[in-house]
PDB file of N, CA and C in Angstrom:
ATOM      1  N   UNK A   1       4.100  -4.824  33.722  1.00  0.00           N
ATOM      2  CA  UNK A   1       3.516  -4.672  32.409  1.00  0.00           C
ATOM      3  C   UNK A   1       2.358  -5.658  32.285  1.00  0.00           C
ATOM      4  N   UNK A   2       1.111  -5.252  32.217  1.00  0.00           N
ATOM      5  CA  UNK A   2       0.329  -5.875  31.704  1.00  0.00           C
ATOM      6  C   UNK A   2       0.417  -6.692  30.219  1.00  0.00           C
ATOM      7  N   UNK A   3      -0.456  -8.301  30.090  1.00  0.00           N
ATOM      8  CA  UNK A   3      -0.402  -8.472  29.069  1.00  0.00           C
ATOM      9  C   UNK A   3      -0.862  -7.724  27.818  1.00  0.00           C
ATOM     10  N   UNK A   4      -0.274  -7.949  26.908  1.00  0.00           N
ATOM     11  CA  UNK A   4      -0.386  -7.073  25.761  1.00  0.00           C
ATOM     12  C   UNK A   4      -0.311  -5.350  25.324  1.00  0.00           C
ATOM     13  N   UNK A   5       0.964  -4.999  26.920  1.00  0.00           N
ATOM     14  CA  UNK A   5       0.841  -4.188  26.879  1.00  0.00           C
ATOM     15  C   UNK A   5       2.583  -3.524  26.114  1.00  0.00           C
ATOM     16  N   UNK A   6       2.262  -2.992  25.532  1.00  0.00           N
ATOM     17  CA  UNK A   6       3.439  -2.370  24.680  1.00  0.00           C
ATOM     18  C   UNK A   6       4.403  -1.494  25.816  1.00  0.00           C
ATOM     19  N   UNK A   7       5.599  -1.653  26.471  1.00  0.00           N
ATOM     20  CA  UNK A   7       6.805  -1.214  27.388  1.00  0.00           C
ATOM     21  C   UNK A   7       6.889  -0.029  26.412  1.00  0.00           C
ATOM     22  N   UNK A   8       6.922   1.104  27.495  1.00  0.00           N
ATOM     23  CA  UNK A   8       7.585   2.520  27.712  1.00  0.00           C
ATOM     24  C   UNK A   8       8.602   2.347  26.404  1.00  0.00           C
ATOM     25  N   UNK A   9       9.788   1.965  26.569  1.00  0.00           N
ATOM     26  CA  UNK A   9      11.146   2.468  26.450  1.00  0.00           C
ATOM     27  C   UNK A   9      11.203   1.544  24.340  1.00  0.00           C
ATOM     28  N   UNK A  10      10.218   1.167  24.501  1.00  0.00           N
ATOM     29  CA  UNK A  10      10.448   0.433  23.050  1.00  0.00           C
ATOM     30  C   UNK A  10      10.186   1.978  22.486  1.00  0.00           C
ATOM     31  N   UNK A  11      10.853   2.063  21.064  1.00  0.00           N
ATOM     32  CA  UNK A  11      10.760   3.328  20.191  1.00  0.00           C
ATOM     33  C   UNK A  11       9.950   3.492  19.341  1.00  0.00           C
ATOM     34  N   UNK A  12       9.601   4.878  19.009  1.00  0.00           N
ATOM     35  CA  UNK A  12       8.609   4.305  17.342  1.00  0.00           C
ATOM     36  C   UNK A  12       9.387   4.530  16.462  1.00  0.00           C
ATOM     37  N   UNK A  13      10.420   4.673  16.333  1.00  0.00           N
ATOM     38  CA  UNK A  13      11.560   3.987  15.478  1.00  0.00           C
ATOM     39  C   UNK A  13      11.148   2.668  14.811  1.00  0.00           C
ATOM     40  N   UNK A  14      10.390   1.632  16.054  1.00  0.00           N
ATOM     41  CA  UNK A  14      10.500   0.568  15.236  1.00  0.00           C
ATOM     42  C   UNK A  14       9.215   0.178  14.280  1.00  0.00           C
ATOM     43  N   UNK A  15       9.619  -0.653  13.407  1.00  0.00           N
ATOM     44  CA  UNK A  15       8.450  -0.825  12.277  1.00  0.00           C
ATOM     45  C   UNK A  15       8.108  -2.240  12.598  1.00  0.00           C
ATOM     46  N   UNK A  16       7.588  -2.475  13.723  1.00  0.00           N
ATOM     47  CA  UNK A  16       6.927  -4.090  14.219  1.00  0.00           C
ATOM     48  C   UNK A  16       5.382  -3.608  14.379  1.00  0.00           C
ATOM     49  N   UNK A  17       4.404  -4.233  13.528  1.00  0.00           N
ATOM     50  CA  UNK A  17       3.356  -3.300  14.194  1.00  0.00           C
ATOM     51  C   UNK A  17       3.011  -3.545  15.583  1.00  0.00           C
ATOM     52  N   UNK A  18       2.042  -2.779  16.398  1.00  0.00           N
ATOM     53  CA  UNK A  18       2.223  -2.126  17.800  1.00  0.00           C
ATOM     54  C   UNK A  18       1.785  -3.780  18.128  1.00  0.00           C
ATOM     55  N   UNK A  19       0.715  -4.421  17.706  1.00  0.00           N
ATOM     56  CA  UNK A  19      -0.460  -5.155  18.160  1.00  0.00           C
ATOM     57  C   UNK A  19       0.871  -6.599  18.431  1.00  0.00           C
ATOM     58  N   UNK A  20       1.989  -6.693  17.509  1.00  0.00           N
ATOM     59  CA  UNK A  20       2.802  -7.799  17.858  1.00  0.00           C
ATOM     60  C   UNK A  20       4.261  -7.593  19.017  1.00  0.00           C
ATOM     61  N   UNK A  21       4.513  -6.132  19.046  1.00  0.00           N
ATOM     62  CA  UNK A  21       5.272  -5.638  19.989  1.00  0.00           C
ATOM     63  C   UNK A  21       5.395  -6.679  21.185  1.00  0.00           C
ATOM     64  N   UNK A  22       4.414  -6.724  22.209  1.00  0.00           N
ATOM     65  CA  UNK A  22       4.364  -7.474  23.553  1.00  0.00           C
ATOM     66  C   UNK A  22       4.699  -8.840  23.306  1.00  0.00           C
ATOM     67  N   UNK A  23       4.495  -9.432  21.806  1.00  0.00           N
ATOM     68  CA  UNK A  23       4.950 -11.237  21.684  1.00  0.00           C
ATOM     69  C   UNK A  23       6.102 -11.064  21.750  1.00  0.00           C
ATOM     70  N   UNK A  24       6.937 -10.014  20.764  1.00  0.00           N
ATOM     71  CA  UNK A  24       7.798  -9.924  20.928  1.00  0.00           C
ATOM     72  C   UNK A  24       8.937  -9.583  22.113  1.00  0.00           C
ATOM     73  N   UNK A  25       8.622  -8.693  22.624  1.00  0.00           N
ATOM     74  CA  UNK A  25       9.386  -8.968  24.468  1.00  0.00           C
ATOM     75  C   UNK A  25       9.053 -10.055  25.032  1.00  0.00           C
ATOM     76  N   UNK A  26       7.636 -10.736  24.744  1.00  0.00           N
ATOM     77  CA  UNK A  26       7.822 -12.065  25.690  1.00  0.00           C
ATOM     78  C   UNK A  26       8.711 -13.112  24.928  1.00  0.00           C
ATOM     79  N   UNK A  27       9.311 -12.794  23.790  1.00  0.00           N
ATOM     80  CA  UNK A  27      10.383 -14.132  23.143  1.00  0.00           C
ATOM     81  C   UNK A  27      11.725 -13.474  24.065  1.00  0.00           C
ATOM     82  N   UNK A  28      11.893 -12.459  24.435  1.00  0.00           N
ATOM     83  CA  UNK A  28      13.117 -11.998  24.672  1.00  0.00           C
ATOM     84  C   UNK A  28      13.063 -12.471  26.286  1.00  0.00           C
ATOM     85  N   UNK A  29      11.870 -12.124  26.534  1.00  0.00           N
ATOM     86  CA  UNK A  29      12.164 -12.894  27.865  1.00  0.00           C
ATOM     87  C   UNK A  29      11.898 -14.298  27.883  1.00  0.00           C
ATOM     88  N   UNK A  30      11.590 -14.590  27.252  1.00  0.00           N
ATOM     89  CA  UNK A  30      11.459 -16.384  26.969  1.00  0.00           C
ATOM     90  C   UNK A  30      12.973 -16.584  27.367  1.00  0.00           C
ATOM     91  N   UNK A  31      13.675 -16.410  26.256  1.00  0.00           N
ATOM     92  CA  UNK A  31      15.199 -16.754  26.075  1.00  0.00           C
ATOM     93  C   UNK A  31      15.870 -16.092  27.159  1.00  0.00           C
ATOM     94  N   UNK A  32      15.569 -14.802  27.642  1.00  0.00           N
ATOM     95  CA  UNK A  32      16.371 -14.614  28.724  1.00  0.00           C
ATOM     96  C   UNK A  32      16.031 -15.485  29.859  1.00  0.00           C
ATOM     97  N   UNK A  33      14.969 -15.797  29.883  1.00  0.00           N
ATOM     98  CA  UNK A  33      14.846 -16.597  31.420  1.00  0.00           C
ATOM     99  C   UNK A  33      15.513 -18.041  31.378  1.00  0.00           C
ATOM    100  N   UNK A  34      14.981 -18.204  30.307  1.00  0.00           N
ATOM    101  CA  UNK A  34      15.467 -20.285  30.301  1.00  0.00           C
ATOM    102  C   UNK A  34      17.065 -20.140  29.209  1.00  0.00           C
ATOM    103  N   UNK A  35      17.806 -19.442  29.379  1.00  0.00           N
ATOM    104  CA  UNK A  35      19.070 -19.827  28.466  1.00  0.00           C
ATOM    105  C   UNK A  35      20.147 -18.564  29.206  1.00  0.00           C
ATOM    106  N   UNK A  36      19.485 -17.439  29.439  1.00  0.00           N
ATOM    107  CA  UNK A  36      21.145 -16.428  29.999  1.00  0.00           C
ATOM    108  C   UNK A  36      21.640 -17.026  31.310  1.00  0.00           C
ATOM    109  N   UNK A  37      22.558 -16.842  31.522  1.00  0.00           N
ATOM    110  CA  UNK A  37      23.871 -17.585  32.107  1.00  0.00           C
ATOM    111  C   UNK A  37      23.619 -16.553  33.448  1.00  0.00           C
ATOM    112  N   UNK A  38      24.399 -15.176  32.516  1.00  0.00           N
ATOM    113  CA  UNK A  38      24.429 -14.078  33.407  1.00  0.00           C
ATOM    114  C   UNK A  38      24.483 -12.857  32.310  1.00  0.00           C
ATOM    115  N   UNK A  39      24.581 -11.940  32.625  1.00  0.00           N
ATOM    116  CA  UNK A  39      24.862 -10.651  31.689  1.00  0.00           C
ATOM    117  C   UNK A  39      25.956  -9.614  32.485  1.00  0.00           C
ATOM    118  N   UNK A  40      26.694  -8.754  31.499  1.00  0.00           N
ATOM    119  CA  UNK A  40      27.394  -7.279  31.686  1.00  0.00           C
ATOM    120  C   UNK A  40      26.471  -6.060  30.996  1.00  0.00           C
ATOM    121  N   UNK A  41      26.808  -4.967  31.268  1.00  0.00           N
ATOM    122  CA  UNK A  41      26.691  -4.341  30.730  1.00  0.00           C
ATOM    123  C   UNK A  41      28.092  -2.957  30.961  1.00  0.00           C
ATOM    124  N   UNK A  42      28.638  -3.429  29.874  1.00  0.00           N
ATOM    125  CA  UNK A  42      30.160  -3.066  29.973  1.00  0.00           C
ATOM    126  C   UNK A  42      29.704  -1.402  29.364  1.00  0.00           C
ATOM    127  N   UNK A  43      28.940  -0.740  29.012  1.00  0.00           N
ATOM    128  CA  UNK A  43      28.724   1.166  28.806  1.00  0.00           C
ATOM    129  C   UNK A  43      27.846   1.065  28.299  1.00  0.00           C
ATOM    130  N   UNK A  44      26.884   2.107  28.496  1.00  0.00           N
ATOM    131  CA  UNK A  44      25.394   2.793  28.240  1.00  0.00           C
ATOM    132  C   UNK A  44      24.938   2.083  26.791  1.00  0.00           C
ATOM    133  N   UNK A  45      25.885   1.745  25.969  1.00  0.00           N
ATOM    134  CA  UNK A  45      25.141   1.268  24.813  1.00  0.00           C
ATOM    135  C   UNK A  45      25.587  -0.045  24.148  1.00  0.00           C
ATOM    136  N   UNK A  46      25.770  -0.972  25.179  1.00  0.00           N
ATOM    137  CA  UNK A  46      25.982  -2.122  24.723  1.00  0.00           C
ATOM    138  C   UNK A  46      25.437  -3.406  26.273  1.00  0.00           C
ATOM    139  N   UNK A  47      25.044  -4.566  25.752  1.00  0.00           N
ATOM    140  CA  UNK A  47      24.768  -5.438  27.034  1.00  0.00           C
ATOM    141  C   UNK A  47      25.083  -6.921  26.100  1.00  0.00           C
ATOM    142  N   UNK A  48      25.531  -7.526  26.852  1.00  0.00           N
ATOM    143  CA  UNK A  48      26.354  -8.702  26.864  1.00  0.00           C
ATOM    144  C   UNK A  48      25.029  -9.995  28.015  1.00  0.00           C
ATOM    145  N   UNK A  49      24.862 -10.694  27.077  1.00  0.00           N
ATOM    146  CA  UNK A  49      24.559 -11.731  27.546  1.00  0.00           C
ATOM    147  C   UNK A  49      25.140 -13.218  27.293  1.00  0.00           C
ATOM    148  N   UNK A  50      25.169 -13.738  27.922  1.00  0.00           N
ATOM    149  CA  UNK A  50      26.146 -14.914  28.172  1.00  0.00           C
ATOM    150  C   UNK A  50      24.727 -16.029  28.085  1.00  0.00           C
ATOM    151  N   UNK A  51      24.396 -17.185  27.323  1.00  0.00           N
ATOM    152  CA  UNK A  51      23.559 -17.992  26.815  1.00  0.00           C
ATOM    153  C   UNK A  51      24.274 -19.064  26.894  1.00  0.00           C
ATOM    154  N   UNK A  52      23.271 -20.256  27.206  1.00  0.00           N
ATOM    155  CA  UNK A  52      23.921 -21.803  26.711  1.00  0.00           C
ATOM    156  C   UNK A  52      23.856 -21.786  25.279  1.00  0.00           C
ATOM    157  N   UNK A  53      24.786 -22.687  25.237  1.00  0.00           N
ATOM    158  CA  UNK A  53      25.149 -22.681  23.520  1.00  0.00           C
ATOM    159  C   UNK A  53      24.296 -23.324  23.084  1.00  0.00           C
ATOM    160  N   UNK A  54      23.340 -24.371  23.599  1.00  0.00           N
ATOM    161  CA  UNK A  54      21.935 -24.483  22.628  1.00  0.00           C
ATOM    162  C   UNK A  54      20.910 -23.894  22.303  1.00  0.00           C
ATOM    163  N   UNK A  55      21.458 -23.034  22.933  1.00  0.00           N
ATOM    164  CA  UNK A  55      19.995 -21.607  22.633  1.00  0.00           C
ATOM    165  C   UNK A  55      20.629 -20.440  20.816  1.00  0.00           C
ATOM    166  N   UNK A  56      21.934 -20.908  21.177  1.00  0.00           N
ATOM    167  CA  UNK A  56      22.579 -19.665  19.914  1.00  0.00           C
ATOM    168  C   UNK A  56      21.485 -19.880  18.445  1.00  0.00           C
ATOM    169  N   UNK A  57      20.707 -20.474  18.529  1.00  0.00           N
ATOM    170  CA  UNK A  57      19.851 -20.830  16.901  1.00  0.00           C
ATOM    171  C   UNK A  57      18.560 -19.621  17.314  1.00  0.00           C
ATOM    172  N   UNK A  58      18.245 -20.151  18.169  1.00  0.00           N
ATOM    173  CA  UNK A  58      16.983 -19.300  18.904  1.00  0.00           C
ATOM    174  C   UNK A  58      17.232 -18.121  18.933  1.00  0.00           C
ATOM    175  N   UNK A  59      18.873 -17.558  19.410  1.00  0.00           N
ATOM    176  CA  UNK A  59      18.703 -15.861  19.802  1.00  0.00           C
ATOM    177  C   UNK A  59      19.421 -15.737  18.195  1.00  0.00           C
ATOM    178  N   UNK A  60      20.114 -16.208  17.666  1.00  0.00           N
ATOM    179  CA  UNK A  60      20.197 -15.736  16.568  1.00  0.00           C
ATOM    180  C   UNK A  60      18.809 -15.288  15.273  1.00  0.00           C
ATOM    181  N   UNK A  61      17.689 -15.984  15.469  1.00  0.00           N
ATOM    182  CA  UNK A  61      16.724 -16.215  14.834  1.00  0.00           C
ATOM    183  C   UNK A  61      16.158 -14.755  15.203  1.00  0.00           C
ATOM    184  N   UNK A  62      16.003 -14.912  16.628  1.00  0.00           N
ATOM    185  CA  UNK A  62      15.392 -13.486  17.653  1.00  0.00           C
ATOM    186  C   UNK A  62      16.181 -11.978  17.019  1.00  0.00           C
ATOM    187  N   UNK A  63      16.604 -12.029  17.048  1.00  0.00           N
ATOM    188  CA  UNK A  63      18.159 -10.949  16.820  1.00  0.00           C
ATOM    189  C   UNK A  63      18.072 -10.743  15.568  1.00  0.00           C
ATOM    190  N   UNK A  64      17.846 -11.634  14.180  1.00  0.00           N
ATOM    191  CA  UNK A  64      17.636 -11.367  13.167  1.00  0.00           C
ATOM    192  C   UNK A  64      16.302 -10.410  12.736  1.00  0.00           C
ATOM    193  N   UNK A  65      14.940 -10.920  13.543  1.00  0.00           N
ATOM    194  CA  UNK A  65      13.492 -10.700  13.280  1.00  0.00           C
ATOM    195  C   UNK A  65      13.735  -9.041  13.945  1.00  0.00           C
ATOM    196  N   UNK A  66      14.640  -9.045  15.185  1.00  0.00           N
ATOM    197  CA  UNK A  66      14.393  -7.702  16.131  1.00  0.00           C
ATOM    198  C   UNK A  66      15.086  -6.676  15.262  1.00  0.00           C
ATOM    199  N   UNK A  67      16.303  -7.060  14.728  1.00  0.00           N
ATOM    200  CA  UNK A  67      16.974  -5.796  13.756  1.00  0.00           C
ATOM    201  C   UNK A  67      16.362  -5.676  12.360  1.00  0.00           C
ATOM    202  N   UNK A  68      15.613  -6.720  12.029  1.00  0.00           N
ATOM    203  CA  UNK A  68      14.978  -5.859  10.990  1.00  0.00           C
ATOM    204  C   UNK A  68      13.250  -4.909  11.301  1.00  0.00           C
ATOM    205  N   UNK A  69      13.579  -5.201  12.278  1.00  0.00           N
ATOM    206  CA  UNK A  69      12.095  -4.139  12.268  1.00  0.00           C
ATOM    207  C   UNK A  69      12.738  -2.723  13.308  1.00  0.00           C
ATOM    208  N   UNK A  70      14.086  -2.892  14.250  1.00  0.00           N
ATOM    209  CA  UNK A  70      14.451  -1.681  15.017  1.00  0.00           C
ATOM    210  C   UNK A  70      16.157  -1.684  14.308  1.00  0.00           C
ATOM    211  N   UNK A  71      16.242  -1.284  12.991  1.00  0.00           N
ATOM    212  CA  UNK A  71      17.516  -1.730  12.863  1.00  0.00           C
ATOM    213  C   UNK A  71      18.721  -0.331  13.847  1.00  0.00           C
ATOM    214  N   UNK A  72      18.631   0.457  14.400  1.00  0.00           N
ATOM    215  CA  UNK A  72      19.517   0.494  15.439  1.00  0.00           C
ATOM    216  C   UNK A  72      20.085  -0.441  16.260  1.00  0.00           C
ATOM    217  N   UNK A  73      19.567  -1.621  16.150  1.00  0.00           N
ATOM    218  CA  UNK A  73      20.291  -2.551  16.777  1.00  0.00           C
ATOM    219  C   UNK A  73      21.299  -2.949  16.113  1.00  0.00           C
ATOM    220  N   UNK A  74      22.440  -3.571  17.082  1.00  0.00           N
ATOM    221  CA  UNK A  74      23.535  -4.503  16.375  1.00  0.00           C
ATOM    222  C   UNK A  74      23.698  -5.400  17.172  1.00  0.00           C
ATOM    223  N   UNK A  75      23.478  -6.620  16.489  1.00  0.00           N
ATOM    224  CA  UNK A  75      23.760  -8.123  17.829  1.00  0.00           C
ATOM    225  C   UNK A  75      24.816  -8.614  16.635  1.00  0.00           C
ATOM    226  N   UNK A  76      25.545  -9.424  17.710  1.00  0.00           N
ATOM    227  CA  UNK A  76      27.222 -10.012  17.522  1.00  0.00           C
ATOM    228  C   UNK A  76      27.013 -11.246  18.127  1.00  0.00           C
ATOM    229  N   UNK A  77      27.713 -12.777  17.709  1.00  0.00           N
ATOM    230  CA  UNK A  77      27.355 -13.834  18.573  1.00  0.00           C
ATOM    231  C   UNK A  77      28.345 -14.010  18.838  1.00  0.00           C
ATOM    232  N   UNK A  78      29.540 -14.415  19.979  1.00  0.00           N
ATOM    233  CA  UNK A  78      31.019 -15.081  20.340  1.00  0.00           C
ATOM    234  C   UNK A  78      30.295 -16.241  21.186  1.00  0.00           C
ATOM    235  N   UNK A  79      31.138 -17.332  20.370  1.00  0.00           N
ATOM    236  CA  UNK A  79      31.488 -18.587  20.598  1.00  0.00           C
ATOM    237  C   UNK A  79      32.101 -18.535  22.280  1.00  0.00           C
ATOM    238  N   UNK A  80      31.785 -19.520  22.931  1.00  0.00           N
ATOM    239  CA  UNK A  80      32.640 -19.365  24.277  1.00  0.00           C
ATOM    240  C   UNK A  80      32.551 -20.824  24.681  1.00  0.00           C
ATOM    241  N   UNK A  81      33.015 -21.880  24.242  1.00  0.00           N
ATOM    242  CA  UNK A  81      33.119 -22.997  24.890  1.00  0.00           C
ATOM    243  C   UNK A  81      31.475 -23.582  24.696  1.00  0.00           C
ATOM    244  N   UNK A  82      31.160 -23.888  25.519  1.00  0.00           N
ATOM    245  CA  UNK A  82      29.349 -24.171  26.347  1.00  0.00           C
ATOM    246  C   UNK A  82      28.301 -23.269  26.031  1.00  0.00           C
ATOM    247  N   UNK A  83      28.775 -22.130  25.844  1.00  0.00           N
ATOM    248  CA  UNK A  83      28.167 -20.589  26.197  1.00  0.00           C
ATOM    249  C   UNK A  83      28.735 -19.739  24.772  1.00  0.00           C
ATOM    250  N   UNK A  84      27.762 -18.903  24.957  1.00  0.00           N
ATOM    251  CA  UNK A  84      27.731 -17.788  23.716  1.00  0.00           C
ATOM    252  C   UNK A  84      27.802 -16.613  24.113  1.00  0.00           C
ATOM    253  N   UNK A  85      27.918 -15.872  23.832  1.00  0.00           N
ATOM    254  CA  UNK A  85      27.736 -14.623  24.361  1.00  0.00           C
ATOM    255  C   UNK A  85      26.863 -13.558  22.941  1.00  0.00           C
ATOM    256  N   UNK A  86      25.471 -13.061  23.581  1.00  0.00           N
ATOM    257  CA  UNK A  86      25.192 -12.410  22.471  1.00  0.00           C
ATOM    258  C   UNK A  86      25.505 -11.138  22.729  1.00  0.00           C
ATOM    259  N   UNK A  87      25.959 -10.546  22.430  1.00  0.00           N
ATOM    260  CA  UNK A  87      26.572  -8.923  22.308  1.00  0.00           C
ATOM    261  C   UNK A  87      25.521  -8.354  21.379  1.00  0.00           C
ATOM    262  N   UNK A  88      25.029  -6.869  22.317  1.00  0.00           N
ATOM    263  CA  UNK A  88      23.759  -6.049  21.741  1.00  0.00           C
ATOM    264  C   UNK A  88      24.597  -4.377  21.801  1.00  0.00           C
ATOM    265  N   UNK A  89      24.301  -4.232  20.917  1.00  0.00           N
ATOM    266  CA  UNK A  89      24.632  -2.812  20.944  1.00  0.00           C
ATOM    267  C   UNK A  89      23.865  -1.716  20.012  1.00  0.00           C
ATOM    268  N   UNK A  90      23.278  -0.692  20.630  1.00  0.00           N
ATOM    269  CA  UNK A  90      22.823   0.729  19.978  1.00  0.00           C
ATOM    270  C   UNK A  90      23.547   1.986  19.886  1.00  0.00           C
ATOM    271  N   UNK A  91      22.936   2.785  19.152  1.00  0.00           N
ATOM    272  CA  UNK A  91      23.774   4.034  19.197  1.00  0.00           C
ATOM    273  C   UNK A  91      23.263   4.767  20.498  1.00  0.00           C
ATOM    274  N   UNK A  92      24.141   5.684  21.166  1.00  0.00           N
ATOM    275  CA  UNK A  92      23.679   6.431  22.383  1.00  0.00           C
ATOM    276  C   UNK A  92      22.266   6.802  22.211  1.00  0.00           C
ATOM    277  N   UNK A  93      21.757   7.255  21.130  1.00  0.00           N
ATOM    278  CA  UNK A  93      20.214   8.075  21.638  1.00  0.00           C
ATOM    279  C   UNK A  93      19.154   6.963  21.744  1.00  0.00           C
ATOM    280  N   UNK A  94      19.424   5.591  21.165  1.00  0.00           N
ATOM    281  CA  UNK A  94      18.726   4.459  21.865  1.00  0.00           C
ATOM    282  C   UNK A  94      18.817   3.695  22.707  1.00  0.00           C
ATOM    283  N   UNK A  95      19.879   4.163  23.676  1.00  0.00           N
ATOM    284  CA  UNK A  95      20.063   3.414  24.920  1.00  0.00           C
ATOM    285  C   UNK A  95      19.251   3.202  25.868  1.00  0.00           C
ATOM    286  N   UNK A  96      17.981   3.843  25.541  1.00  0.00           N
ATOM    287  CA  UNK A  96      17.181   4.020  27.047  1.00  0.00           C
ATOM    288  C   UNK A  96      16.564   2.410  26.486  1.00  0.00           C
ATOM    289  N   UNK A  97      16.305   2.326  24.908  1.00  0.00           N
ATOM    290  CA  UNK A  97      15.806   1.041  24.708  1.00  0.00           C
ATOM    291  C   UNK A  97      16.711  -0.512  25.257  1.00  0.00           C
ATOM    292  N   UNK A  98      18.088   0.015  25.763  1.00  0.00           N
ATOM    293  CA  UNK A  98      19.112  -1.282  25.893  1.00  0.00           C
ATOM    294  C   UNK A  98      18.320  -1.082  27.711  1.00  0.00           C
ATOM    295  N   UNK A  99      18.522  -0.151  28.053  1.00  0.00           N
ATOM    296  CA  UNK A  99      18.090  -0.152  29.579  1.00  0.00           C
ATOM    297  C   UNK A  99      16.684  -0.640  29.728  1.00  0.00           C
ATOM    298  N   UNK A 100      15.700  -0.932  28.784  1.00  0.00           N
ATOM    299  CA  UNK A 100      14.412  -1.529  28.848  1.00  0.00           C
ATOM    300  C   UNK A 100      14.642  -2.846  28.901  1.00  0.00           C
ATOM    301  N   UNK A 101      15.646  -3.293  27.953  1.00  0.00           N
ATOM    302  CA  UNK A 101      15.903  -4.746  27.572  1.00  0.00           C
ATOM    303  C   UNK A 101      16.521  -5.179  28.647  1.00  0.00           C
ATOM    304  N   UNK A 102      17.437  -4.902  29.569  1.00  0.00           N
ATOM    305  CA  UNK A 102      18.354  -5.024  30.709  1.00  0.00           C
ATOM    306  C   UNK A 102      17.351  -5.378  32.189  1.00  0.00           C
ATOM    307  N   UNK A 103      16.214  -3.895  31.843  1.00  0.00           N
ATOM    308  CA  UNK A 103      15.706  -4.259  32.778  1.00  0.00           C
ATOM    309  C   UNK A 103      14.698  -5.623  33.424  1.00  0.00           C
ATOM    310  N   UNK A 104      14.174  -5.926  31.249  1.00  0.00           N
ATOM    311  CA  UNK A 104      13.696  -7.366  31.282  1.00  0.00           C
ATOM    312  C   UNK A 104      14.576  -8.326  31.490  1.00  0.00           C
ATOM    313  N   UNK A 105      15.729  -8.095  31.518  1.00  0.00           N
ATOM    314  CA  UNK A 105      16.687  -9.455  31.631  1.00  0.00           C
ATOM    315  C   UNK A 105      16.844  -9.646  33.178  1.00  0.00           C
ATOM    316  N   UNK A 106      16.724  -8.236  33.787  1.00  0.00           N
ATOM    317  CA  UNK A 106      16.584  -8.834  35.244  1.00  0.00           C
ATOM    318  C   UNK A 106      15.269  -9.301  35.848  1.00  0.00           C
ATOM    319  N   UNK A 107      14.209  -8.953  35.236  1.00  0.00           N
ATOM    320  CA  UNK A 107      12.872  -9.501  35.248  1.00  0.00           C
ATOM    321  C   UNK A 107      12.948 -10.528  35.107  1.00  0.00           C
ATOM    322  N   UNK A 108      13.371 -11.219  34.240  1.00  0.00           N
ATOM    323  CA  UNK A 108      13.870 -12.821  34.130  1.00  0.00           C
ATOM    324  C   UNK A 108      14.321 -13.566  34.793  1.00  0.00           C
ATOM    325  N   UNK A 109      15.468 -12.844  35.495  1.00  0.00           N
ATOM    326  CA  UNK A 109      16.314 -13.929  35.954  1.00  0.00           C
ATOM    327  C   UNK A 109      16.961 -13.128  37.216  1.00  0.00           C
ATOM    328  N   UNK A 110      16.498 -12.899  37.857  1.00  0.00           N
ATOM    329  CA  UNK A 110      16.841 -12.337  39.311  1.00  0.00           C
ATOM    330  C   UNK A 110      18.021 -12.351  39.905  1.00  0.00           C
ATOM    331  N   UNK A 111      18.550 -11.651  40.427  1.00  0.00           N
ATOM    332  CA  UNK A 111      20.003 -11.574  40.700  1.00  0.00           C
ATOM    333  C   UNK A 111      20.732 -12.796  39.676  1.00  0.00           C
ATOM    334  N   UNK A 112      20.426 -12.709  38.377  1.00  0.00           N
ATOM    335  CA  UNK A 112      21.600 -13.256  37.638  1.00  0.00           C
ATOM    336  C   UNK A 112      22.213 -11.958  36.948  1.00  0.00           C
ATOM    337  N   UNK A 113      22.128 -10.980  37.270  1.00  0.00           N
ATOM    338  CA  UNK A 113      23.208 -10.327  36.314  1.00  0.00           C
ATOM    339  C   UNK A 113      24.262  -9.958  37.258  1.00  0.00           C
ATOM    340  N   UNK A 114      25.599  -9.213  36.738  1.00  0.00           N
ATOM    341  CA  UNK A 114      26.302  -9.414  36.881  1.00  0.00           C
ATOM    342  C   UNK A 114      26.545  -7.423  37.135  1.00  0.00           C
TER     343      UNK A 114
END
C-alpha cells in the first residue's frame, strides 16, 4: 500500500472521510507492531489480539474513534494478567474487513500470529 493510499477491503460503510482513512490504519498498525503479543483468529468474524497491558488506553482510545465511524465493529477488552486481549468482532458480511485488519497485523509483526 502506498502512502496515503486508502486499502481495498476498508468499506464505504464507513463514515471516516476518505482523505483520513490511511492515518487511520497506520494507528492500527502503530499499535499492532509495538504492543501485540500475538493474535487468534478463532472464526471468520472475530480476531483476538493479545497486547501489553500498557497499551490497553491506546487501543481502547483506537477502538472507540474506529466504531464510531465503522460501527459494525465490536471491540471487547479482557484483562489477562500483563496482557489484554482486545477482542474484534463483525457481522459475517464484514469479514473481508477483519481479514484486511489481520492481514495488517501480520504486516506488523511477522510470524507473530498464531
Amino acid at each position: 500500500m502506498a502512502p496515503g493510499e486508502v486499502p481495498q477491503w476498508v468499506p464505504q460503510a464507513c463514515t471516516l472521510p476518505t482523505a483520513e482513512r490511511p492515518f487511520r490504519v497506520a494507528e492500527f498498525d502503530r499499535l499492532f507492531g509495538e504492543s501485540a503479543v500475538r493474535w487468534t483468529r478463532p472464526n471468520a468474524t472475530r480476531l483476538d489480539v493479545v497486547l501489553d497491558a500498557v497499551a490497553e488506553e491506546r487501543a481502547r482510545g483506537l477502538a472507540a474513534r474506529e466504531a464510531g465511524c465503522c460501527s459494525f465493529f465490536t471491540f471487547r477488552f479482557v484483562a489477562d494478567g500483563t496482557k489484554v486481549v482486545m477482542c474484534i468482532d463483525v457481522p459475517a458480511s464484514q469479514s473481508v474487513v477483519l481479514d484486511g485488519l489481520a492481514a495488517r497485523m501480520g504486516a506488523a509483526k511477522r510470524g507473530g500470529g498464531a
